[in-house]
N, C-alpha and C. Protein backbone atom coordinates (compact mmCIF):
# COMPACT_ATOMS: atom_id res chain seq x y z
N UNK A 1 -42.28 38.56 -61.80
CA UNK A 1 -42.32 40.01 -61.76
C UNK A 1 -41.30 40.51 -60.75
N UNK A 2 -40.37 41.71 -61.01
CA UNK A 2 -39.88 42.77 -60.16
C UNK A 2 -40.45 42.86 -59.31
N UNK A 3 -39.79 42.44 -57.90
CA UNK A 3 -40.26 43.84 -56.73
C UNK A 3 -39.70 44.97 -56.57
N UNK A 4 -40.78 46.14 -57.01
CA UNK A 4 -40.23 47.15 -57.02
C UNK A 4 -39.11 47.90 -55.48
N UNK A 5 -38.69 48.55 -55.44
CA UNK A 5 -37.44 49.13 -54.17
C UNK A 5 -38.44 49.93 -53.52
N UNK A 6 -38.16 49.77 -52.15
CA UNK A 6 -38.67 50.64 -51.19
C UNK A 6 -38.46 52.11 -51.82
N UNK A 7 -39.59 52.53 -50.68
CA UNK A 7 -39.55 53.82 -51.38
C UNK A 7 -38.73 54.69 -50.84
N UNK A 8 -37.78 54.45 -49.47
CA UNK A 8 -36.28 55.17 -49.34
C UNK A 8 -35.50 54.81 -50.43
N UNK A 9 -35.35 54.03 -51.45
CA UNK A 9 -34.54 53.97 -51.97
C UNK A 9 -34.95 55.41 -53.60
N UNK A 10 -36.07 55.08 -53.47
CA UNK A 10 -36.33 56.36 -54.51
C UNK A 10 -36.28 57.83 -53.76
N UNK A 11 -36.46 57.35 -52.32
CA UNK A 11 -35.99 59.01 -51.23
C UNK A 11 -34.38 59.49 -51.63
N UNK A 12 -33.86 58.61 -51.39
CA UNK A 12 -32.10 58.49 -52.14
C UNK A 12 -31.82 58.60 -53.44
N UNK A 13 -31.92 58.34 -54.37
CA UNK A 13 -32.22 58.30 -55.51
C UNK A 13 -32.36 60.36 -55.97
N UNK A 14 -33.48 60.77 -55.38
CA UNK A 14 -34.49 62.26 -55.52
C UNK A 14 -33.07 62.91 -54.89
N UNK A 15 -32.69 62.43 -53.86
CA UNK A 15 -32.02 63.85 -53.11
C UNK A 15 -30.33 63.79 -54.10
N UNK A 16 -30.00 62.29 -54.30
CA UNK A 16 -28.57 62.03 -55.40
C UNK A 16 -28.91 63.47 -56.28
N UNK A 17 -29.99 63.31 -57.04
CA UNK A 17 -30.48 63.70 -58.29
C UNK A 17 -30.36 65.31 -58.16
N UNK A 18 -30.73 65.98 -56.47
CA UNK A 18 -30.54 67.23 -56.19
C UNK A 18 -29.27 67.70 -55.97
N UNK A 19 -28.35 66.91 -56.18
CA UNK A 19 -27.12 67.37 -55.61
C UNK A 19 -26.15 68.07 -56.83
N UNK A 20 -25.27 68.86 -56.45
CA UNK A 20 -24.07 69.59 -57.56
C UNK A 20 -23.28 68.13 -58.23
N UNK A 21 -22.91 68.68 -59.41
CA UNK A 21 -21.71 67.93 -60.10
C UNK A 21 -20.93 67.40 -59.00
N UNK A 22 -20.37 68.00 -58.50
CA UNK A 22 -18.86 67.87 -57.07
C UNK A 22 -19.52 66.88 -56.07
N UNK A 23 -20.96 67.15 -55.80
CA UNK A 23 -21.30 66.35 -54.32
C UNK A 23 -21.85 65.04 -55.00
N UNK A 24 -22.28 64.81 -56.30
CA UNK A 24 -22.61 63.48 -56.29
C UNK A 24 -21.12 63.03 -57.23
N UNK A 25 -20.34 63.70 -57.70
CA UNK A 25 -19.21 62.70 -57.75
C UNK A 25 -18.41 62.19 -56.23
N UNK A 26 -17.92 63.16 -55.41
CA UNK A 26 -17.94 62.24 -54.02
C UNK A 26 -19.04 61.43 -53.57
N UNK A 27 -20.44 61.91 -54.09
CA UNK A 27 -21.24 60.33 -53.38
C UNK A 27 -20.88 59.34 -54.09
N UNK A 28 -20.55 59.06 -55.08
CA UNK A 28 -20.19 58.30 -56.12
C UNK A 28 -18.60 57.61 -55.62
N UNK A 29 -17.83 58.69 -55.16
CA UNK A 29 -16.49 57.88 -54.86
C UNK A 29 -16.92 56.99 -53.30
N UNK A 30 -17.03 57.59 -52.45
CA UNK A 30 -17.48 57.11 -51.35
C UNK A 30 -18.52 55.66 -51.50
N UNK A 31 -19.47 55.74 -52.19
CA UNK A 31 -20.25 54.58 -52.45
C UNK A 31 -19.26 53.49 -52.85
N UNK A 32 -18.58 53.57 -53.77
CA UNK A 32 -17.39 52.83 -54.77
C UNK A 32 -16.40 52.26 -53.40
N UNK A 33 -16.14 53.06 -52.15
CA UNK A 33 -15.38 52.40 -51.50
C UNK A 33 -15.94 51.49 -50.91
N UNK A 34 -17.43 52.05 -50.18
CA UNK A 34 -17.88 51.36 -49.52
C UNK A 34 -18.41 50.02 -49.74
N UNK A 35 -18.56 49.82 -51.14
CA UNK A 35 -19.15 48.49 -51.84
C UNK A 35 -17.67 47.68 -51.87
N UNK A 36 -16.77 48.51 -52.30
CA UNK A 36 -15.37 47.38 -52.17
C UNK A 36 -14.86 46.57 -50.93
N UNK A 37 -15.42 47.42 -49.78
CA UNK A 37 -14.32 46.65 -48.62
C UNK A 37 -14.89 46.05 -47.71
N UNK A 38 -14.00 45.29 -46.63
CA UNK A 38 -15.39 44.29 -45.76
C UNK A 38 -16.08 44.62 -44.71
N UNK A 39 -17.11 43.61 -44.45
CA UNK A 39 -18.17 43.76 -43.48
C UNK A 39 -17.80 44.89 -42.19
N UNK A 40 -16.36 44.46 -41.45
CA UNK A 40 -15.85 45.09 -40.82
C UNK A 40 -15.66 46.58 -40.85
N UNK A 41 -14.85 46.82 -42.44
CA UNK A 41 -14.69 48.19 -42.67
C UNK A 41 -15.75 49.00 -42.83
N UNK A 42 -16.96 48.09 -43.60
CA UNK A 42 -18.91 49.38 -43.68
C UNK A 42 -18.96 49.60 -42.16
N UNK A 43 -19.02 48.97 -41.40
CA UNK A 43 -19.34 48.89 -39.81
C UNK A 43 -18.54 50.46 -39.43
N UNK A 44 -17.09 50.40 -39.65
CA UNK A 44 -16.43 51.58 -39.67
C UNK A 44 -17.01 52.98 -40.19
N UNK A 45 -17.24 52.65 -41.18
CA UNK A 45 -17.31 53.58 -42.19
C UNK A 45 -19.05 54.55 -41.71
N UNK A 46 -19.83 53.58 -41.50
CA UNK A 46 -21.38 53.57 -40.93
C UNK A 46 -20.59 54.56 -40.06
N UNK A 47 -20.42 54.02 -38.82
CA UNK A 47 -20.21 54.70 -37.77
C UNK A 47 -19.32 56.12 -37.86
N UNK A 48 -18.36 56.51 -38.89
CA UNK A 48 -18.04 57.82 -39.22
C UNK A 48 -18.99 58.60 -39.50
N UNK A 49 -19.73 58.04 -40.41
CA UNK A 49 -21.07 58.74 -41.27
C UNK A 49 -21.58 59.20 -40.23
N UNK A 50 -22.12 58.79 -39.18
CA UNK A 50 -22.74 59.09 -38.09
C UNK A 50 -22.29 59.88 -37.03
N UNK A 51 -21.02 60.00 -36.71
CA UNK A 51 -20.45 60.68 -35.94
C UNK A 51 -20.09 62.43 -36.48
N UNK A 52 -20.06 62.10 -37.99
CA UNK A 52 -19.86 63.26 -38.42
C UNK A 52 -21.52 63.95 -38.51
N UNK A 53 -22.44 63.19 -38.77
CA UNK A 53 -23.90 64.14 -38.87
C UNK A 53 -24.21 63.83 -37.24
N UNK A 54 -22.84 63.61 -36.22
CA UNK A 54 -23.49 64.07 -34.80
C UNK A 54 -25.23 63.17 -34.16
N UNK A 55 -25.75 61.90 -34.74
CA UNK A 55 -26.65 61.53 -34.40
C UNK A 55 -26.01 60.24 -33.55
N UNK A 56 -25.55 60.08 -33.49
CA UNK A 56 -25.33 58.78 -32.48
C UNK A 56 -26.43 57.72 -32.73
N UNK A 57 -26.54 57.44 -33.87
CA UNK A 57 -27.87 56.59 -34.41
C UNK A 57 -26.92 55.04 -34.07
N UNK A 58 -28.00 54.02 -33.73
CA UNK A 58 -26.94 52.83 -33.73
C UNK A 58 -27.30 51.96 -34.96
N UNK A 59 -25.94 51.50 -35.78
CA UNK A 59 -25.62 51.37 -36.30
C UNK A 59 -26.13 49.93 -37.00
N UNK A 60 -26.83 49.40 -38.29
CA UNK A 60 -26.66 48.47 -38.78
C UNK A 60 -26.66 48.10 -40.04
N UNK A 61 -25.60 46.84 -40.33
CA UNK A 61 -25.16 47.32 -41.84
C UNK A 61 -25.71 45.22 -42.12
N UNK A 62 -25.63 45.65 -43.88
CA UNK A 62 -25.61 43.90 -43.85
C UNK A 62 -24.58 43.52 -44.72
N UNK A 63 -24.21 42.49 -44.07
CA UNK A 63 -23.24 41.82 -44.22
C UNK A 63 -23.43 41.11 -45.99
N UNK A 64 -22.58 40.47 -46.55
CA UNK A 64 -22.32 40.00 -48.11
C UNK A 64 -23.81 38.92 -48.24
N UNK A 65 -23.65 37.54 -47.02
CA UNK A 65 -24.80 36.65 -46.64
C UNK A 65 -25.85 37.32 -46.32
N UNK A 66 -25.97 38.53 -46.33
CA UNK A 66 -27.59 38.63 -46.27
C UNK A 66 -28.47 39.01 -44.54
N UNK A 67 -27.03 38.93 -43.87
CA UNK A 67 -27.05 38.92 -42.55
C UNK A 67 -26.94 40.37 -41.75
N UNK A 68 -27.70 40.71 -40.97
CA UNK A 68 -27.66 41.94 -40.14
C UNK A 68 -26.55 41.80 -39.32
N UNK A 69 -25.77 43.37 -39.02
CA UNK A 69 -25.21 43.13 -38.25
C UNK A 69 -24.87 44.53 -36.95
N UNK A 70 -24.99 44.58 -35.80
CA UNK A 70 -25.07 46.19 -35.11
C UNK A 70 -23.47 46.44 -35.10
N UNK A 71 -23.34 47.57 -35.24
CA UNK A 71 -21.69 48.01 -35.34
C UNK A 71 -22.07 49.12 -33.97
């Protein structure tokens, strides 16, 4: 049997679903980069995300292996 996805992932999912034509095709481009490039660059990329919504949240992304990592 499926394990079903946390239920942030259906939190994500609800708010995608609320968004304009325009804002979920940029979530859509942005996702597309972020799945392409490496461990290094999400670490980057995390940490923009964050700087731009001003939370200074610290940062962790996982790596391809399955591995945590703090950026």
């Amino acid at each position: 049997m499926k394990t079903p996805p946390p239920l942030t992932v259906y939190r994500v999912l609800l708010e995608f679903a609320e968004l304009n034509k325009l804002n979920q095709q940029i979530f859509i481009e942005l996702m597309n980069d972020f799945l392409m490039i490496s461990p290094q660059k999400r670490r980057e990329f995390v940490e923009q995300w964050h700087a731009m919504l001003g939370d200074g949240t610290a940062v962790e992304v996982e790596t391809e292996g399955g591995h945590s990592t703090e950026g």
